[in-house]
Protein backbone atom coordinates (compact mmCIF):
# COMPACT_ATOMS: atom_id res chain seq x y z
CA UNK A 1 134.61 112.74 102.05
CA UNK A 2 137.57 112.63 104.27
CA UNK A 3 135.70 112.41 108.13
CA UNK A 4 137.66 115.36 109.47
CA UNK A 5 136.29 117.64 107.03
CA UNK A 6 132.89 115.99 108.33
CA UNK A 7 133.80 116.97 112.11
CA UNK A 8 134.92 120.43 111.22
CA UNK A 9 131.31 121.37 109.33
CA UNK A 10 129.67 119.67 112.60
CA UNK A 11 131.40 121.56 115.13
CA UNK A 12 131.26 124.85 112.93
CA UNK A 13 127.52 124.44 112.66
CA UNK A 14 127.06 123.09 116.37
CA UNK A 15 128.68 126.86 116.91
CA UNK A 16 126.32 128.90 114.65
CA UNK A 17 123.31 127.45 115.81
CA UNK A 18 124.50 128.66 119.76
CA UNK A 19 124.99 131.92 118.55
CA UNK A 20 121.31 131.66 116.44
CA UNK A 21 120.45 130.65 119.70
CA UNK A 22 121.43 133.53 121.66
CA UNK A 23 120.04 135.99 119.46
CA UNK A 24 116.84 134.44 118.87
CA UNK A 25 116.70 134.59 123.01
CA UNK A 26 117.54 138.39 122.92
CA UNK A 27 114.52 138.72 120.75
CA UNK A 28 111.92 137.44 122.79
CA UNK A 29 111.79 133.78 120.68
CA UNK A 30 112.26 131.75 123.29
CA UNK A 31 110.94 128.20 121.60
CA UNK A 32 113.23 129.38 118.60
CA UNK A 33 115.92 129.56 120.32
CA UNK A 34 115.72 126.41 122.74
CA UNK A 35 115.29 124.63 118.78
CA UNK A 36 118.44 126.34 117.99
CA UNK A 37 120.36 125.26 121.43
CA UNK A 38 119.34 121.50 120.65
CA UNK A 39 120.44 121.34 117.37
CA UNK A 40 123.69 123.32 118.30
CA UNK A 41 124.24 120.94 121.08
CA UNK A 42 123.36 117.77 118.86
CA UNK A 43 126.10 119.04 116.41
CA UNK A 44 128.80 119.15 118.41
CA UNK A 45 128.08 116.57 120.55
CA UNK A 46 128.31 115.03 117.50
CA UNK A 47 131.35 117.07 115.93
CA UNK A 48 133.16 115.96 119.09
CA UNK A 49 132.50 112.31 118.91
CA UNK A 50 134.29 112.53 115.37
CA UNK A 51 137.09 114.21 116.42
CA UNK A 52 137.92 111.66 119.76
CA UNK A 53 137.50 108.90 117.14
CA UNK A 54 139.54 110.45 114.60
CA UNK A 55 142.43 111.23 117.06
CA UNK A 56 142.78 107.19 117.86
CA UNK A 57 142.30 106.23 114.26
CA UNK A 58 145.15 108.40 113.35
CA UNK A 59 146.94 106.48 115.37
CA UNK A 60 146.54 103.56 112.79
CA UNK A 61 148.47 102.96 109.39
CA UNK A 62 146.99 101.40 106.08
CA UNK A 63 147.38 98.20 106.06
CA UNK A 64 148.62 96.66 102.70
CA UNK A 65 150.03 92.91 103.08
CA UNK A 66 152.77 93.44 100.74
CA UNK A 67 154.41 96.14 102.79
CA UNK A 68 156.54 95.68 105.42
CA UNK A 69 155.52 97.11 108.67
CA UNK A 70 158.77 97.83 110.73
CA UNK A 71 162.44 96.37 110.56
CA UNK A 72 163.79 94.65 113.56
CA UNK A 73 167.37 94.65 114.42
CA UNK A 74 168.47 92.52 117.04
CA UNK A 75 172.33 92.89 119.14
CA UNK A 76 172.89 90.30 121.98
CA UNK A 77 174.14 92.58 124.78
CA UNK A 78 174.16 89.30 127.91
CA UNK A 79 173.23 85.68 127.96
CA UNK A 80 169.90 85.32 126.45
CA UNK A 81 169.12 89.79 126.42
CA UNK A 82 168.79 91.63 123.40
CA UNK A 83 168.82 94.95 122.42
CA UNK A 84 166.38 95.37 119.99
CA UNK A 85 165.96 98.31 117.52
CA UNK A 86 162.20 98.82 115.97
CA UNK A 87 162.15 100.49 112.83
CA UNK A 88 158.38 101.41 112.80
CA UNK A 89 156.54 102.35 108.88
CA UNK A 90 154.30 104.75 109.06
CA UNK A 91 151.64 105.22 106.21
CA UNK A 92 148.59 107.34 106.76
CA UNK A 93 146.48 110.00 105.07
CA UNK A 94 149.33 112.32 106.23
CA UNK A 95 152.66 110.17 105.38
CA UNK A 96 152.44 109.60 101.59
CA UNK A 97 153.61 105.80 101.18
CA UNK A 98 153.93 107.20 97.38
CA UNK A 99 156.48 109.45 98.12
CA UNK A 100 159.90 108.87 96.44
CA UNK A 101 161.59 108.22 99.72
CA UNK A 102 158.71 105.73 100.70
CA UNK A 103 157.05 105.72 103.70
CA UNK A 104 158.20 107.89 107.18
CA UNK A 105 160.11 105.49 109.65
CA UNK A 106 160.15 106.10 113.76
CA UNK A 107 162.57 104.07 115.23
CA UNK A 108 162.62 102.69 118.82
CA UNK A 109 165.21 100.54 121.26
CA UNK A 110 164.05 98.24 123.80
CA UNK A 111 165.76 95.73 125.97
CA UNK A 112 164.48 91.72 125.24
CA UNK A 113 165.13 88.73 127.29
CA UNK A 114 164.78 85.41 125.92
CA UNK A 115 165.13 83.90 123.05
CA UNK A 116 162.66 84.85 120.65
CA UNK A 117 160.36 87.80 119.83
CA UNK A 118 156.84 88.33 119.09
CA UNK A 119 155.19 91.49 117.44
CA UNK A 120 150.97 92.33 118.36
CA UNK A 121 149.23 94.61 116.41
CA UNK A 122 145.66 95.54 116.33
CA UNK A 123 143.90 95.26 112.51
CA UNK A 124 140.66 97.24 111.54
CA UNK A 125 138.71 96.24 108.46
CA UNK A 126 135.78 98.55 107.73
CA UNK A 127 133.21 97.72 105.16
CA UNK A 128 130.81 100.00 103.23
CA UNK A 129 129.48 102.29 103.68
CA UNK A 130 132.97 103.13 105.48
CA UNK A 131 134.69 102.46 102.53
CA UNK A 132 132.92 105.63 100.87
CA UNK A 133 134.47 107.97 103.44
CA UNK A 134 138.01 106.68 102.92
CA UNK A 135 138.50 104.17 105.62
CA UNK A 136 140.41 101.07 104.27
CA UNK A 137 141.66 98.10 106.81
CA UNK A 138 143.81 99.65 109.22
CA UNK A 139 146.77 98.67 111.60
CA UNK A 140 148.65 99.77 114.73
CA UNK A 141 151.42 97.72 116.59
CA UNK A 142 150.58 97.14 119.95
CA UNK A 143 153.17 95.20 121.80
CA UNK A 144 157.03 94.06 121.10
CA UNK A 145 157.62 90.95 123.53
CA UNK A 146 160.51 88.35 124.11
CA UNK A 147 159.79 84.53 124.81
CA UNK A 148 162.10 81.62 125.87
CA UNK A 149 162.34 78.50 123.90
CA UNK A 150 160.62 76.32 126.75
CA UNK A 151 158.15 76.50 129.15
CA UNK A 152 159.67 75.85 131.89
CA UNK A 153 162.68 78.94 131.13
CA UNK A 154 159.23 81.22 130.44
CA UNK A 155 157.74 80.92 133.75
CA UNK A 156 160.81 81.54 135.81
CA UNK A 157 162.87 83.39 133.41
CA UNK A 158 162.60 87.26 133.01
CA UNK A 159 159.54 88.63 131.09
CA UNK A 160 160.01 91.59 128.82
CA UNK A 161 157.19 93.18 126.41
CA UNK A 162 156.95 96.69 125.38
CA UNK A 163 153.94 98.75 124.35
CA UNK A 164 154.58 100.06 120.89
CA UNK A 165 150.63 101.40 120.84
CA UNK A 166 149.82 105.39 121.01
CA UNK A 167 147.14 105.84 123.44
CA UNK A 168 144.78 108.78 122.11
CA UNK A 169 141.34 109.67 121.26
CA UNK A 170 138.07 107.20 122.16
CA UNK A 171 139.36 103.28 121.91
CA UNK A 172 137.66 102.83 118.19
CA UNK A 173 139.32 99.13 118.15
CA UNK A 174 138.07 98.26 121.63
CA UNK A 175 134.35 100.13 121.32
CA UNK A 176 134.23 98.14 118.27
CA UNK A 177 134.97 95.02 119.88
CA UNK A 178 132.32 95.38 123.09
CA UNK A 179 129.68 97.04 120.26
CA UNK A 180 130.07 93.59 118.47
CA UNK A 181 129.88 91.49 121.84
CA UNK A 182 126.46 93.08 122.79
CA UNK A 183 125.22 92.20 119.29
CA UNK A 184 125.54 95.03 117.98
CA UNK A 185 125.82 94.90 113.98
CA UNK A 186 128.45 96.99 112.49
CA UNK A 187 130.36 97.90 109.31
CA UNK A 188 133.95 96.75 110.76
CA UNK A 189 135.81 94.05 112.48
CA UNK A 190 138.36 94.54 114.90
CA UNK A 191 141.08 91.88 115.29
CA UNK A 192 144.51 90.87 116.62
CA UNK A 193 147.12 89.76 114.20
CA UNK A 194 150.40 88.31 115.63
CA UNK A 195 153.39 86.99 114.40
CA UNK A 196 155.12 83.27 114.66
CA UNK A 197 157.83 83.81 117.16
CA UNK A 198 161.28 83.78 115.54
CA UNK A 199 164.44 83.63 116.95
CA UNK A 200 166.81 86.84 117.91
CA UNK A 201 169.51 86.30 115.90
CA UNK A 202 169.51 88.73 112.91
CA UNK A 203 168.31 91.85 111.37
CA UNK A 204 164.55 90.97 110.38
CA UNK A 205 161.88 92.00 108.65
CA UNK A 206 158.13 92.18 110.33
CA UNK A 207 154.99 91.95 108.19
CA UNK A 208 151.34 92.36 110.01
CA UNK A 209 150.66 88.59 109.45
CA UNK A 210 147.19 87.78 107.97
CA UNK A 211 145.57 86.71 111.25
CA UNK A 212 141.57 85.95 112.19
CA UNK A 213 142.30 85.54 115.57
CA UNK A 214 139.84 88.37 116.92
């Protein structure tokens, strides 16, 4: 069942059981109706909680290793400065990656300095019983950075990196992360994945790389 649907019903019945609630007050039922105000509350309190979570996971695509995740095209506008054009996929429950012109594209320019680049993403793997409700493993690209070919040029050159994340919704990849630190056990892992830095030179194309590195 799709977990939207989920957080509709809650906050629907989190609304009837205020109104129960109200009524059962007019009548003189006092317990009755404190009964109905918890369980209203409890609901969407609950209902809520969905919907915050559901607003950052949207902000995730599926993540399938043999797609590409976003086309990079690179055009050397100064000594060692790029301009770089990120050609984002998108592929979520709302952009069918079935669809005869494949999945939707959003496409971003940002300035590099350097002479490589380096693409961060953030991964989410859910297990079951997660599975059951849809979730499959998950990505959203974080940061698009440039890098220097020695270390000397990278700590007194210019620094460049771009956040390519959409901040919405409760953190799921970061409440994940601190559940799991405090021992909590939970159906998902919540990792970094980021590429081998390759040289700006040429149109390229980015692929979440397979990465445990958490």
């Amino acid at each position: 069942m799709n977990p939207s649907i989920i957080a509709a019903a809650l906050l629907a019945a989190g609304l009837f059981f205020l109104g129960l609630a109200v009524a059962r007050l007019g009548h003189r039922r006092p317990l009755a109706a404190l009964r109905s105000a918890c369980a209203g509350c409890f609901a969407l309190a609950v209902g809520g909680l969905l919907v915050a979570l559901g607003l950052n996971l949207y902000t995730y695509s599926r993540l399938s290793y043999e797609q590409p995740v976003a086309v990079i095209e690179f055009q050397q506008t100064a000594p060692r400065v790029f301009r770089a054009r990120i050609e984002q996929f998108v592929s979520n429950e709302e952009s069918d990656v079935s669809s005869e012109s494949g999945p939707q594209r959003s496409a971003r320019v940002y300035e590099l300095a350097g002479d490589q680049w380096q693409l961060d993403a953030r991964v989410l793997k859910w297990h079951a019983p997660a599975n059951l409700l849809g979730l499959d493993a998950q990505y959203r690209l974080e940061r698009l950075s440039g890098r220097y070919n020695n270390a000397a040029d990278e700590n007194s050159g210019t620094r460049s990196a771009h956040d390519l994340g959409l901040r919405q919704g409760l953190d799921v990849w970061r409440l994940a992360q601190r559940l799991r630190s405090a021992g909590w056990s939970i159906r998902m892992e919540a990792k970094r994945a980021t590429n081998a830095a390759e040289l700006m030179t040429m149109s390229t194309i980015s692929r979440v790389p397979q990465s445990d590195e958490s």
